[in-house]
N, C-alpha and C. Protein backbone atom coordinates (compact mmCIF):
# COMPACT_ATOMS: atom_id res chain seq x y z
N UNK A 1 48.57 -31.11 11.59
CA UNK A 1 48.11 -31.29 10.22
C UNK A 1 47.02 -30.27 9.89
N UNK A 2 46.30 -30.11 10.96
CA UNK A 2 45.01 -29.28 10.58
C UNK A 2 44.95 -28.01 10.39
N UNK A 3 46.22 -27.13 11.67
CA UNK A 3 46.97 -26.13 11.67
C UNK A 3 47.71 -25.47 10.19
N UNK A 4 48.58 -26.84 9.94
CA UNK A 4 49.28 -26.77 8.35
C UNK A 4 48.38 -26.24 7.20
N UNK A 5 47.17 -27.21 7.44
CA UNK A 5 46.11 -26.75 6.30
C UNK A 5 45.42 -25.83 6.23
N UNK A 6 45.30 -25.12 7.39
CA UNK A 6 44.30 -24.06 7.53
C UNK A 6 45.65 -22.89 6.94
N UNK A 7 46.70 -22.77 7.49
CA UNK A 7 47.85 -21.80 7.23
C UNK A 7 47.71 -21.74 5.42
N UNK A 8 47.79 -23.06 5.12
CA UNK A 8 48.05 -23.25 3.36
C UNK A 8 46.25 -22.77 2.63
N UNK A 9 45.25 -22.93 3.31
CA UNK A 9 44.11 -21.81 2.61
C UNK A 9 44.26 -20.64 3.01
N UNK A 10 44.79 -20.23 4.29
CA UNK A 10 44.81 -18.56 4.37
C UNK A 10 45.91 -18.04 3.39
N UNK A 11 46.95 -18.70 2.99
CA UNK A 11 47.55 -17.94 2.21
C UNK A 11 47.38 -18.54 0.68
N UNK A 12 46.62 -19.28 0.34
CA UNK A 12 46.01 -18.82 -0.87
C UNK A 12 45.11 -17.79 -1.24
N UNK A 13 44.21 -17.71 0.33
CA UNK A 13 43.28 -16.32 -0.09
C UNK A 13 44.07 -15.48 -0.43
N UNK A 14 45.10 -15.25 0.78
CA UNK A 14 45.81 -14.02 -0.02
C UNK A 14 46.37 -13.72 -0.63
N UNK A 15 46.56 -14.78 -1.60
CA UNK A 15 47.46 -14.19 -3.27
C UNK A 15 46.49 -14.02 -3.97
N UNK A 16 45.31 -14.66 -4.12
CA UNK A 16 44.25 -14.50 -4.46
C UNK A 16 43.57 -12.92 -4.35
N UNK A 17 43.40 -12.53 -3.39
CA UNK A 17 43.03 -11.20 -3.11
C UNK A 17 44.35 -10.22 -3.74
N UNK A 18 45.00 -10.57 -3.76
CA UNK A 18 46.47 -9.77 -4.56
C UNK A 18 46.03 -9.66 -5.63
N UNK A 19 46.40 -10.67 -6.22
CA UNK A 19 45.63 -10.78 -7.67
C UNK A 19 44.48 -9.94 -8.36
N UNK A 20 43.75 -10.08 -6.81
CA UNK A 20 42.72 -9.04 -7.63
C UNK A 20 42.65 -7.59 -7.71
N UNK A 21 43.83 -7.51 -6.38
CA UNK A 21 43.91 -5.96 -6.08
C UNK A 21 45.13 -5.70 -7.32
N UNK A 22 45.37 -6.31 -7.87
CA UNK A 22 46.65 -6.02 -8.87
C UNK A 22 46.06 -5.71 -10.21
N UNK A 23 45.10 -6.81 -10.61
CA UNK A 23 44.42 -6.63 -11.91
C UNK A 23 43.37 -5.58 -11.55
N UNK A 24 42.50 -4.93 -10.61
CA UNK A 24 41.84 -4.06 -10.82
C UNK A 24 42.63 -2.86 -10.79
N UNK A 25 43.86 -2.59 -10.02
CA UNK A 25 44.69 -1.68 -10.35
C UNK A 25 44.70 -1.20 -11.52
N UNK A 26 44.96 -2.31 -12.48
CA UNK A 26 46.08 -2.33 -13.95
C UNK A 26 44.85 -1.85 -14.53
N UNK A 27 43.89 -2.15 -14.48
CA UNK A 27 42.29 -1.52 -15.25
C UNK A 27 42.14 -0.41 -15.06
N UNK A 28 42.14 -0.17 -13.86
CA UNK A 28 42.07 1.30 -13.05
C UNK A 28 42.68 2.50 -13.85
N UNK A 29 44.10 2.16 -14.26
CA UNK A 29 45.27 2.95 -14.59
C UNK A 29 44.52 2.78 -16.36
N UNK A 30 44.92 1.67 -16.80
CA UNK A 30 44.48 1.85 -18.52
C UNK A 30 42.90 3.06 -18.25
N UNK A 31 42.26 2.69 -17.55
CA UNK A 31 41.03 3.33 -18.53
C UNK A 31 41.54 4.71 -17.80
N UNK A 32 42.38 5.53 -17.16
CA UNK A 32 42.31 6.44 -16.82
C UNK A 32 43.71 7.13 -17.97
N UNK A 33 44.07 6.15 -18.53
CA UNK A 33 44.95 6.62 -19.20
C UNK A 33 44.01 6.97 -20.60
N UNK A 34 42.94 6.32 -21.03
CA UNK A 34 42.70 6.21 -22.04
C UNK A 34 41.98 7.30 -22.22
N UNK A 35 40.93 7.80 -21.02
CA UNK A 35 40.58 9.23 -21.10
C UNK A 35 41.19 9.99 -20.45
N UNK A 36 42.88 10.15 -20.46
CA UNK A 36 43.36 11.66 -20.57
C UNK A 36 44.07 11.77 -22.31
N UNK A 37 43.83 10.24 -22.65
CA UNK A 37 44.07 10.32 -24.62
C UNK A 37 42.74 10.80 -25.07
N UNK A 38 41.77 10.61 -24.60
CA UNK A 38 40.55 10.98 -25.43
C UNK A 38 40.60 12.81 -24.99
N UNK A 39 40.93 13.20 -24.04
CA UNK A 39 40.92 14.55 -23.55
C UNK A 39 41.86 15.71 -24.37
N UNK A 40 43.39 14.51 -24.87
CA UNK A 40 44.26 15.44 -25.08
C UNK A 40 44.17 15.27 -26.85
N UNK A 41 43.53 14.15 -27.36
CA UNK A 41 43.44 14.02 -28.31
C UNK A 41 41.72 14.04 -29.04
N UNK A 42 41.15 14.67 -29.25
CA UNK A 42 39.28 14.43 -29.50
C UNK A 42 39.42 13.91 -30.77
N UNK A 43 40.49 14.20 -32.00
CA UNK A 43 40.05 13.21 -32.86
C UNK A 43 40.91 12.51 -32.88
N UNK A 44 41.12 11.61 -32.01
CA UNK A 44 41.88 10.16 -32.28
C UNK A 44 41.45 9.62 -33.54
N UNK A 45 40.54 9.41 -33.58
CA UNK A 45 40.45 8.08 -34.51
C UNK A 45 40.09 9.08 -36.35
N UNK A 46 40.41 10.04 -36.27
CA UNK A 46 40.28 10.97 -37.56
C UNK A 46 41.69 11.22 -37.67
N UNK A 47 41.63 11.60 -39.07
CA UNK A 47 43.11 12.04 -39.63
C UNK A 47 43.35 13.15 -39.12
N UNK A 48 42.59 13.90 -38.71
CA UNK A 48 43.26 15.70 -38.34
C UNK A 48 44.01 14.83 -36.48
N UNK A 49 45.10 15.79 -36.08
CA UNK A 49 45.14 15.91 -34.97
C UNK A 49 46.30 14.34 -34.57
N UNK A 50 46.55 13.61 -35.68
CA UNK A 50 47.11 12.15 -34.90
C UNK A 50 48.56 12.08 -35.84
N UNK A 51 49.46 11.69 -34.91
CA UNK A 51 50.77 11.61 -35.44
C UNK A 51 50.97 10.57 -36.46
N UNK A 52 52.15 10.41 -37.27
CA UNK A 52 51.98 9.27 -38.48
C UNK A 52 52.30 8.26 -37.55
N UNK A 53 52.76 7.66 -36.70
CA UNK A 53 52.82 6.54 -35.36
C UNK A 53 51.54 6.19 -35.08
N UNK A 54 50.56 7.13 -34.67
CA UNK A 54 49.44 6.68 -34.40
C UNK A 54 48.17 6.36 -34.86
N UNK A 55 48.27 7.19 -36.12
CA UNK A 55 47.72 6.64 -37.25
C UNK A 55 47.54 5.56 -38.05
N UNK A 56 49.42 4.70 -37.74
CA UNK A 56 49.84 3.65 -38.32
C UNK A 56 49.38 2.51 -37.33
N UNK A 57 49.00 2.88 -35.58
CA UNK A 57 49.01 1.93 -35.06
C UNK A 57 47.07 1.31 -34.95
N UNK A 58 46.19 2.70 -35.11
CA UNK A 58 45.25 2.30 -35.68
C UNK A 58 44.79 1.81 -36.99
N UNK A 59 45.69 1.94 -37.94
CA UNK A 59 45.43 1.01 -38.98
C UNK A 59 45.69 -0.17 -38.68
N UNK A 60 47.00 -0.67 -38.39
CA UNK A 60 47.13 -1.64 -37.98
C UNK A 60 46.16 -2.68 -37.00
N UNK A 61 45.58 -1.94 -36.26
CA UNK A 61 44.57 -2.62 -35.01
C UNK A 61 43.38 -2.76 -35.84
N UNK A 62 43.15 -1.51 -36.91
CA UNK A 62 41.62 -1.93 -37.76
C UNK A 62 42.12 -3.10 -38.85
N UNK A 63 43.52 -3.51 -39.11
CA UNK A 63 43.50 -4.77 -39.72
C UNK A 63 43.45 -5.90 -38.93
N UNK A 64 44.23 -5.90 -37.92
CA UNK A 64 43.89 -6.90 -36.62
C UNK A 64 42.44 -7.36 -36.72
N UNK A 65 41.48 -6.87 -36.36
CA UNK A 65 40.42 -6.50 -35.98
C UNK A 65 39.46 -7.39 -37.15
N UNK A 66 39.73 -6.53 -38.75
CA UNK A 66 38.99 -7.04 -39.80
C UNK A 66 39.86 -9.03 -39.87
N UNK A 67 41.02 -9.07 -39.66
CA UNK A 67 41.18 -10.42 -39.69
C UNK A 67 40.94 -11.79 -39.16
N UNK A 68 40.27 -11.14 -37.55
CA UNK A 68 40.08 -11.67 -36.39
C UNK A 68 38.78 -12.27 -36.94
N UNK A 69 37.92 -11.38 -36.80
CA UNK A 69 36.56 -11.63 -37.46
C UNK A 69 35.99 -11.33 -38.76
N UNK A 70 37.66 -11.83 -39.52
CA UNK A 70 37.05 -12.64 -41.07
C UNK A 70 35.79 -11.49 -41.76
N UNK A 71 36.49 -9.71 -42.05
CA UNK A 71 35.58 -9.03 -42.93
C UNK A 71 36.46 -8.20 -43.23
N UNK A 72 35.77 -7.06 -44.08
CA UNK A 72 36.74 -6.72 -45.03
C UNK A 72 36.81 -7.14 -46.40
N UNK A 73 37.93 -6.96 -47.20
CA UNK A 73 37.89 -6.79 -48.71
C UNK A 73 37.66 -8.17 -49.03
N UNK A 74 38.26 -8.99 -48.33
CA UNK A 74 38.98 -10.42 -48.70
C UNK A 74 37.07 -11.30 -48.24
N UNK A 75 36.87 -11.02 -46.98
CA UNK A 75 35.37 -11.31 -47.17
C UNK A 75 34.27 -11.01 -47.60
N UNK A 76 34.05 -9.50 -48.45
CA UNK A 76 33.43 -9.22 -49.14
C UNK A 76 33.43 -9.67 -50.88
N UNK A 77 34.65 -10.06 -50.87
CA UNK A 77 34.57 -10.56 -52.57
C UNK A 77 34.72 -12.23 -52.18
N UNK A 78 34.60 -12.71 -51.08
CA UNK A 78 34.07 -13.97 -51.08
C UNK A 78 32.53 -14.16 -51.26
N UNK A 79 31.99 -13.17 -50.41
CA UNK A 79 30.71 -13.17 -50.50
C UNK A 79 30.18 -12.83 -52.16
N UNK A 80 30.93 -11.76 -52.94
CA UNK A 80 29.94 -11.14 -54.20
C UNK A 80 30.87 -12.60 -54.43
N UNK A 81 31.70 -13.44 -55.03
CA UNK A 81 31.61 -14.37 -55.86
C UNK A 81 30.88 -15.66 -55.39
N UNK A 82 30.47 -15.92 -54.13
CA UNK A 82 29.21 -17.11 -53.90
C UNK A 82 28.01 -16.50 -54.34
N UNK A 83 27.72 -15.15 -54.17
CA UNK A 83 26.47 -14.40 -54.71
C UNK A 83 26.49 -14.94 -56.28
N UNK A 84 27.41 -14.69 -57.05
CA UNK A 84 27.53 -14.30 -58.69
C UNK A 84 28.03 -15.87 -59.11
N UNK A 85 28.11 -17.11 -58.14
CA UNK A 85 27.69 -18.09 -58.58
C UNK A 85 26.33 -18.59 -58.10
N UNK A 86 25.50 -18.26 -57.21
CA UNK A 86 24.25 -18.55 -57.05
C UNK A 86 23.22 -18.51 -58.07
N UNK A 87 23.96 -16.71 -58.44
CA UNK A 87 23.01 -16.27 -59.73
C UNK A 87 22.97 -16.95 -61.12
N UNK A 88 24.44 -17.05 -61.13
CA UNK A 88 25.21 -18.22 -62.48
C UNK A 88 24.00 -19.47 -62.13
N UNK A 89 24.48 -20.35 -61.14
CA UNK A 89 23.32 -21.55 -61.37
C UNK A 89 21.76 -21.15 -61.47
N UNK A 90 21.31 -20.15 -60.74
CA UNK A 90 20.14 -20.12 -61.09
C UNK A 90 19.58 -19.34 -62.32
N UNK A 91 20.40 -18.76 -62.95
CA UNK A 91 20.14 -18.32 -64.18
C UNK A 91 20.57 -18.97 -65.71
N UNK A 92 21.26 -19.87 -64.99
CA UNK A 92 21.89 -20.71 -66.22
C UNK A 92 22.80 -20.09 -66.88
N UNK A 93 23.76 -19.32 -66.40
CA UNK A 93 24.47 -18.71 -66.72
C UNK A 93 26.03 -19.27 -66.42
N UNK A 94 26.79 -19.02 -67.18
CA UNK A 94 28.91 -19.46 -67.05
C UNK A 94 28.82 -20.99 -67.09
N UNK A 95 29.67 -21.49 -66.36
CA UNK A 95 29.76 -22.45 -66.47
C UNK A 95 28.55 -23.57 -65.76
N UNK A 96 26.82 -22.48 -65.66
CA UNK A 96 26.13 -24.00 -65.55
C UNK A 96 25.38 -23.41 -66.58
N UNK A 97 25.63 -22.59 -67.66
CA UNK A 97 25.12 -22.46 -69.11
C UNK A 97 24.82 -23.94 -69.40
N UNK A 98 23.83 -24.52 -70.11
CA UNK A 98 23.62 -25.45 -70.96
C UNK A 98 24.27 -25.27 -72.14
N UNK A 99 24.48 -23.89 -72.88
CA UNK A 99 24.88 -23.82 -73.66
C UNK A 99 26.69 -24.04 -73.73
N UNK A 100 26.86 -23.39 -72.58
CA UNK A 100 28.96 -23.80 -72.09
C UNK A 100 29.03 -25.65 -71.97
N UNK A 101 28.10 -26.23 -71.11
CA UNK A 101 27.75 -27.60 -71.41
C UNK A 101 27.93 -28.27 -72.40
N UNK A 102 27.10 -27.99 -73.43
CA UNK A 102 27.31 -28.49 -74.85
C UNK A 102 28.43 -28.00 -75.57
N UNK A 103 29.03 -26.87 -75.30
CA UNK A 103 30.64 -26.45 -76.16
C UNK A 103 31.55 -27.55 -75.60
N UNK A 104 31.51 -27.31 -73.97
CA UNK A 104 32.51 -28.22 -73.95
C UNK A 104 32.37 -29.69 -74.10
N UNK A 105 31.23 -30.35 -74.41
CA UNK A 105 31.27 -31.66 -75.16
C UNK A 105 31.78 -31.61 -76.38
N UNK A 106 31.33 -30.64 -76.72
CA UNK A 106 31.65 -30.55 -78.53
C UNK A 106 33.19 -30.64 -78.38
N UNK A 107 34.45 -29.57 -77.15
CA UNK A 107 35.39 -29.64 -77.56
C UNK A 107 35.81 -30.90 -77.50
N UNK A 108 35.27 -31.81 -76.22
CA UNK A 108 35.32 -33.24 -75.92
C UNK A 108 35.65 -33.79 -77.35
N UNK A 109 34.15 -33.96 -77.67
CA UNK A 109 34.52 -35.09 -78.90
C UNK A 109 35.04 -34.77 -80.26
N UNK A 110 35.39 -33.35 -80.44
CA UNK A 110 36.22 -33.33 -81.47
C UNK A 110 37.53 -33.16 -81.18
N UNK A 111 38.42 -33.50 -80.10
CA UNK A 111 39.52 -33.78 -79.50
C UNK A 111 39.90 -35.10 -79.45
N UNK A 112 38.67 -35.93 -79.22
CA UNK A 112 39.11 -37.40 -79.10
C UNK A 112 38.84 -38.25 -80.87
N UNK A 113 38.23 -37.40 -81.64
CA UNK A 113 38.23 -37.80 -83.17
C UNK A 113 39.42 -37.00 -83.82
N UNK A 114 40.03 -35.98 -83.32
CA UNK A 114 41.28 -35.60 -84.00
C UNK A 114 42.56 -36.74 -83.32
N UNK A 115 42.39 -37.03 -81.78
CA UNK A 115 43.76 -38.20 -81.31
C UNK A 115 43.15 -39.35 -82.33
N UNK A 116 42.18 -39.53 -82.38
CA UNK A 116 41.32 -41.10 -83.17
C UNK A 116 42.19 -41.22 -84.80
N UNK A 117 41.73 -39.76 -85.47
CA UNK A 117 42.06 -39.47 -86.62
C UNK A 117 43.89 -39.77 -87.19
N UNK A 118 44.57 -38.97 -85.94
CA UNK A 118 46.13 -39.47 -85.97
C UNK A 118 47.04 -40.13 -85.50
N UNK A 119 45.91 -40.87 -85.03
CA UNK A 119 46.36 -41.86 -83.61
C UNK A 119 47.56 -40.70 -82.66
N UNK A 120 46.45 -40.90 -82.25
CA UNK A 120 47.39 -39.66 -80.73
C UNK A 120 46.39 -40.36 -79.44
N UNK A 121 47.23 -39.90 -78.21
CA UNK A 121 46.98 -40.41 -76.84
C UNK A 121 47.36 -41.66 -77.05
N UNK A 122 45.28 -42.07 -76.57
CA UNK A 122 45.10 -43.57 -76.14
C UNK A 122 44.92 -43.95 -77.47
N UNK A 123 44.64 -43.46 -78.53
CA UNK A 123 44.57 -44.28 -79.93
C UNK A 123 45.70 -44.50 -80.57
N UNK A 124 47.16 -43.83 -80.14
CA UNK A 124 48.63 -43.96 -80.48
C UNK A 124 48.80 -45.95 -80.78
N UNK A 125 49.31 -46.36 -81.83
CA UNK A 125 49.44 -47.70 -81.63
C UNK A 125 50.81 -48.26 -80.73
N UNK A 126 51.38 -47.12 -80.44
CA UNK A 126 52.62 -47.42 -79.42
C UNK A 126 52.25 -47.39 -78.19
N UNK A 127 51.03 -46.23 -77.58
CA UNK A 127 50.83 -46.89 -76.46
C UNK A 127 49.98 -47.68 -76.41
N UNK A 128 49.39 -48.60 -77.43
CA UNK A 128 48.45 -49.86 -77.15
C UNK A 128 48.98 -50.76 -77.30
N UNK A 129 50.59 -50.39 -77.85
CA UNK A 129 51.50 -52.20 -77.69
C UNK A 129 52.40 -52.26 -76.20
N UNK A 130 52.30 -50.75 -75.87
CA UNK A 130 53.17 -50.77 -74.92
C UNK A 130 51.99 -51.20 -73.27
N UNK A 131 50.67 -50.94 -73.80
CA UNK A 131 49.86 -51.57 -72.71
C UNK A 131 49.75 -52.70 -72.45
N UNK A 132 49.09 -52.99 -73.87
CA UNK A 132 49.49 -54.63 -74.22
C UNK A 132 50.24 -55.62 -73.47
N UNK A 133 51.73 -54.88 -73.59
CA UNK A 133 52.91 -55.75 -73.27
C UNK A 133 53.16 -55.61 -72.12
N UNK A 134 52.33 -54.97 -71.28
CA UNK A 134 52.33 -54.72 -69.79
C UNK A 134 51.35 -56.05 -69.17
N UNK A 135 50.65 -55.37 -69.84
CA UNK A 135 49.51 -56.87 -69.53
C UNK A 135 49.85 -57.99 -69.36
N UNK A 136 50.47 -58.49 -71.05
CA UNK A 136 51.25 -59.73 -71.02
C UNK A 136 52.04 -60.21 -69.30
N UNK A 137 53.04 -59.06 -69.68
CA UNK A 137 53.79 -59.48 -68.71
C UNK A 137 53.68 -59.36 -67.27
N UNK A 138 52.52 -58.60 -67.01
CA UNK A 138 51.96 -59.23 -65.46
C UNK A 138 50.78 -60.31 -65.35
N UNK A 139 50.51 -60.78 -67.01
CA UNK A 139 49.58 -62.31 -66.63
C UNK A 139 50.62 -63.34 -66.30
N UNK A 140 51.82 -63.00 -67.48
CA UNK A 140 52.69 -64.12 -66.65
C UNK A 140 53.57 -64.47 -65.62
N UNK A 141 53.99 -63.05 -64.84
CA UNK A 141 54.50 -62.98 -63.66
C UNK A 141 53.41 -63.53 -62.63
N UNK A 142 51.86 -63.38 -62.76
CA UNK A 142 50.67 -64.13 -62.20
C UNK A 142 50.83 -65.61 -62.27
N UNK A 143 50.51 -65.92 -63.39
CA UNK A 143 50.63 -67.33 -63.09
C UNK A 143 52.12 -67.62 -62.71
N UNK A 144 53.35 -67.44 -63.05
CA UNK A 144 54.66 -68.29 -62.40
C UNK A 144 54.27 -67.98 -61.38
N UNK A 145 54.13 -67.33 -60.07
CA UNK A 145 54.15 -67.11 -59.01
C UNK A 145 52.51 -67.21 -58.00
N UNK A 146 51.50 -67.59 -59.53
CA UNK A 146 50.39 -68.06 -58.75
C UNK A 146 49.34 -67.23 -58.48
N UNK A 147 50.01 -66.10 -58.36
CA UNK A 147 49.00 -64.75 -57.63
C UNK A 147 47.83 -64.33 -59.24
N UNK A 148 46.87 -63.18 -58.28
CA UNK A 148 45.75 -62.59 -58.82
C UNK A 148 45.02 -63.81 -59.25
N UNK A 149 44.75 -64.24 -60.17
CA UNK A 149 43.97 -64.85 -61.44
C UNK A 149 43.99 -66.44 -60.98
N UNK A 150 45.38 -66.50 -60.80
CA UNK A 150 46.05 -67.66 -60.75
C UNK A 150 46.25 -68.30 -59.57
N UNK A 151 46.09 -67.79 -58.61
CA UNK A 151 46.20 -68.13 -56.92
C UNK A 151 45.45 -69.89 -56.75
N UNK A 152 46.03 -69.88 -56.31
CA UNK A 152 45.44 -71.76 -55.74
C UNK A 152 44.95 -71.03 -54.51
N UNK A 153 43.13 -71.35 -54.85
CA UNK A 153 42.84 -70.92 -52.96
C UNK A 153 41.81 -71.72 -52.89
N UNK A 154 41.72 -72.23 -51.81
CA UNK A 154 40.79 -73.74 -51.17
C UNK A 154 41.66 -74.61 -50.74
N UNK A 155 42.64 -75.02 -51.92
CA UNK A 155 43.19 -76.06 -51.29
C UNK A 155 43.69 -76.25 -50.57
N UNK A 156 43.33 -77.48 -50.03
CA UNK A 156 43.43 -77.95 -48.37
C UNK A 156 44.70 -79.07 -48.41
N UNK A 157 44.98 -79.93 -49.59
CA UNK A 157 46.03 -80.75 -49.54
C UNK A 157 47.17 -80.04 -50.53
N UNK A 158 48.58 -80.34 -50.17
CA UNK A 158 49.33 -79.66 -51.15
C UNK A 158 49.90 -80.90 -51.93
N UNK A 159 48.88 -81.60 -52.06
CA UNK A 159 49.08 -83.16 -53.18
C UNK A 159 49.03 -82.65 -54.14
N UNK A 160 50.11 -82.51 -55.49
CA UNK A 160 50.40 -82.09 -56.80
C UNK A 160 50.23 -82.91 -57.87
N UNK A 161 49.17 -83.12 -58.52
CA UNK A 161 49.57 -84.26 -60.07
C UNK A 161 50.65 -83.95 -60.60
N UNK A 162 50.93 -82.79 -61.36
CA UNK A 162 51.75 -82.94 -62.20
C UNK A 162 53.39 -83.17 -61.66
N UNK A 163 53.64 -83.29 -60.11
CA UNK A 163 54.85 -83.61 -59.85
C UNK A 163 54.72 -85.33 -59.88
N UNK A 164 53.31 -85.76 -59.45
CA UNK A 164 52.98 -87.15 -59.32
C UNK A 164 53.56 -87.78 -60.87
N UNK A 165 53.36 -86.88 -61.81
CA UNK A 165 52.93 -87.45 -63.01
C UNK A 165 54.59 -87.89 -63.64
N UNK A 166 55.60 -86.35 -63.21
CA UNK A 166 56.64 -86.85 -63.67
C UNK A 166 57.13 -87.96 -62.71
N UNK A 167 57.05 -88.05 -61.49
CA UNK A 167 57.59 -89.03 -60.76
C UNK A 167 57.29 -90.60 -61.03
N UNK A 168 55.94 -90.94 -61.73
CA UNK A 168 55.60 -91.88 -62.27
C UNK A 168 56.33 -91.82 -63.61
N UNK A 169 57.12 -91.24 -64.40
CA UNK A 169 57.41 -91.32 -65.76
C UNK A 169 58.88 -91.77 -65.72
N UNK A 170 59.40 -91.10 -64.74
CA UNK A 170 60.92 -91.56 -64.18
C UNK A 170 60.89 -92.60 -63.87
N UNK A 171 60.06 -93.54 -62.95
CA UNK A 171 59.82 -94.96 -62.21
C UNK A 171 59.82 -95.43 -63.86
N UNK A 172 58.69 -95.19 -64.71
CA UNK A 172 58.48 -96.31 -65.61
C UNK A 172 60.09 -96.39 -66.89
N UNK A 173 60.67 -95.20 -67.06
CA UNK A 173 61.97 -94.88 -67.71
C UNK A 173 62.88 -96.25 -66.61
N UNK A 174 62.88 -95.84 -65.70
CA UNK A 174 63.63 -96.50 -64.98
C UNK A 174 63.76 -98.32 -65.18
N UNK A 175 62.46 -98.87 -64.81
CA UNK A 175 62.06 -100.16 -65.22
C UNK A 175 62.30 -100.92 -66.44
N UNK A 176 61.76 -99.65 -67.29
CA UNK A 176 62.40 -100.15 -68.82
C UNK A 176 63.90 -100.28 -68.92
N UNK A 177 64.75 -99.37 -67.99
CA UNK A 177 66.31 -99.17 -68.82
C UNK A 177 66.95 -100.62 -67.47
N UNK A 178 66.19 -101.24 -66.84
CA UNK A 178 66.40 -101.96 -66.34
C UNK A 178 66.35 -103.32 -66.65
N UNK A 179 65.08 -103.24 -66.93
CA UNK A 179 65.09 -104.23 -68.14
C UNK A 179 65.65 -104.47 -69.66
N UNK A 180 65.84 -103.92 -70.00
CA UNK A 180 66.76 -104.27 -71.33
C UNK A 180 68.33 -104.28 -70.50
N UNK A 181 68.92 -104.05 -69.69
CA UNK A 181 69.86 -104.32 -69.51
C UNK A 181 69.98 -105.52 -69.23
N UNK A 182 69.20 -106.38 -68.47
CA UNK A 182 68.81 -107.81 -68.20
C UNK A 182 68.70 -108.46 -68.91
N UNK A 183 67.70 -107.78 -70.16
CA UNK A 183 68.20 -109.12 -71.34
C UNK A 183 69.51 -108.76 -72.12
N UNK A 184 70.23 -107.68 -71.95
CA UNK A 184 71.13 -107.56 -72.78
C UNK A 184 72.32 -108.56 -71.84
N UNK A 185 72.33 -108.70 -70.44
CA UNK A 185 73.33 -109.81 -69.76
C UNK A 185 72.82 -110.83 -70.07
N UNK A 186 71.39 -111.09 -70.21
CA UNK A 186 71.25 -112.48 -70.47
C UNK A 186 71.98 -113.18 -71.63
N UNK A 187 72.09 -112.21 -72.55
CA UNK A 187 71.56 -112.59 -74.22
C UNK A 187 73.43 -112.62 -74.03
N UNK A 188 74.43 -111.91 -73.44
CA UNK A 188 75.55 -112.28 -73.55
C UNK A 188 76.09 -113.28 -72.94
N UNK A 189 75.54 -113.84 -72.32
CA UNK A 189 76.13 -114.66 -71.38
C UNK A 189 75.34 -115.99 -71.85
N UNK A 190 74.22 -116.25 -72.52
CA UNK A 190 73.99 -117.16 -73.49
C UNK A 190 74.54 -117.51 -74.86
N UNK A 191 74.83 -116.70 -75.59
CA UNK A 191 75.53 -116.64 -76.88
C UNK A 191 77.08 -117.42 -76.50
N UNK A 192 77.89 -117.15 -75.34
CA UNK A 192 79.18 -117.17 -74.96
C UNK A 192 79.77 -118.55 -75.21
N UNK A 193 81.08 -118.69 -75.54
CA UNK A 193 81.45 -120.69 -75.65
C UNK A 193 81.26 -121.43 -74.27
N UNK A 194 80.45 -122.48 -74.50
CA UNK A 194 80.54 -123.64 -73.53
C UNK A 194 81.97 -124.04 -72.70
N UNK A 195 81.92 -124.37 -71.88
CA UNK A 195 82.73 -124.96 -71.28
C UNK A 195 82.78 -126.62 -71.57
N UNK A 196 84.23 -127.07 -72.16
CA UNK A 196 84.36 -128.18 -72.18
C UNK A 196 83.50 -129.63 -71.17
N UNK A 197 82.94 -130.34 -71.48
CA UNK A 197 82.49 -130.92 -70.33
C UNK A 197 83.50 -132.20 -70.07
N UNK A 198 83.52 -132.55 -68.62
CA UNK A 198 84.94 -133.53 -68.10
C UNK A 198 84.08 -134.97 -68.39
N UNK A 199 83.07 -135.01 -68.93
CA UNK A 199 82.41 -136.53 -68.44
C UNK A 199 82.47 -136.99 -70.05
């Protein structure tokens, strides 16, 4: 076991040490490549002297570059328009004018006295019947079914009067149509002819 383990760290060192002899290689070679480009080329990074390929591939890397770390055109006119609203609020200027303030109230309320004036919008009398009738008809879908407004909540017994009330009205209907039938057998069966008597 101990043998096994010692075998399995020696040969991690040595991929490990590979590794490093591989990546300092690969460094080795780029930067030696990069100054026989700086040697064969002195103005790389100028327009004289660079092919349209390589020209295109440093533009490209100086857009890389400006996108990576967010500068450039696109972050410079972020910056002048937080600048040129700083100045706006602290000068009272565009839209934190007091004076743009008060226009647009003004357009406010002479917008809502011209809908007022022809009944338009919310002053339309069609949509105040058609609200209306919305209303209506979810107070009374509320109460049939109890909810919002109408909810039974506390109660602890589900003892009902008004089922009590008809159930007592049926009993007393009942009694009555019971009674008059009783006197109506009585009252026939008294009126009726005697029976002869044998004595």
């Amino acid at each position: 076991m101990n043998r096994s383990g010692r075998f399995g760290a020696k040969g991690d060192t040595v991929n490990t040490t590979h590794k490093i002899k591989a990546t300092t290689a690969t460094l080795t070679v780029g930067f030696l490549l990069a100054i026989a480009f700086a040697a064969t080329a002195p103005t790389a990074y100028g327009r004289e002297g660079m092919t349209a390929q390589q020209r295109q591939a440093v533009q490209a890397r100086a857009v890389a570059t400006n996108r990576y770390y967010q500068v450039g055109v696109a972050s410079v006119q972020q910056a002048e328009r937080l600048r040129g609203e700083a100045m706006n609020r602290y000068y009272g200027l565009g839209d934190h004018s007091a004076t743009a303030a008060a226009t647009q109230r003004a357009e406010a309320l002479r917008s809502e006295a011209m809908n007022r004036f022809y009944q338009l919008g919310a002053y339309s009398p069609t949509a105040v019947a058609a609200q209306r009738a919305v209303e209506r008809r979810s107070q009374a879908m509320n109460r049939f079914y109890r909810a919002g407004n109408y909810a039974v909540v506390g109660s602890s017994s589900s003892f009902d009067w008004r089922d009590t009330g008809i159930g007592a009205g049926g009993l007393v209907v009942l009694i009555v149509l019971a009674g008059g039938l009783t006197v109506m057998v009585r009252r026939h069966t008294a009126g009726g002819p005697s029976s002869p008597s044998t004595t």
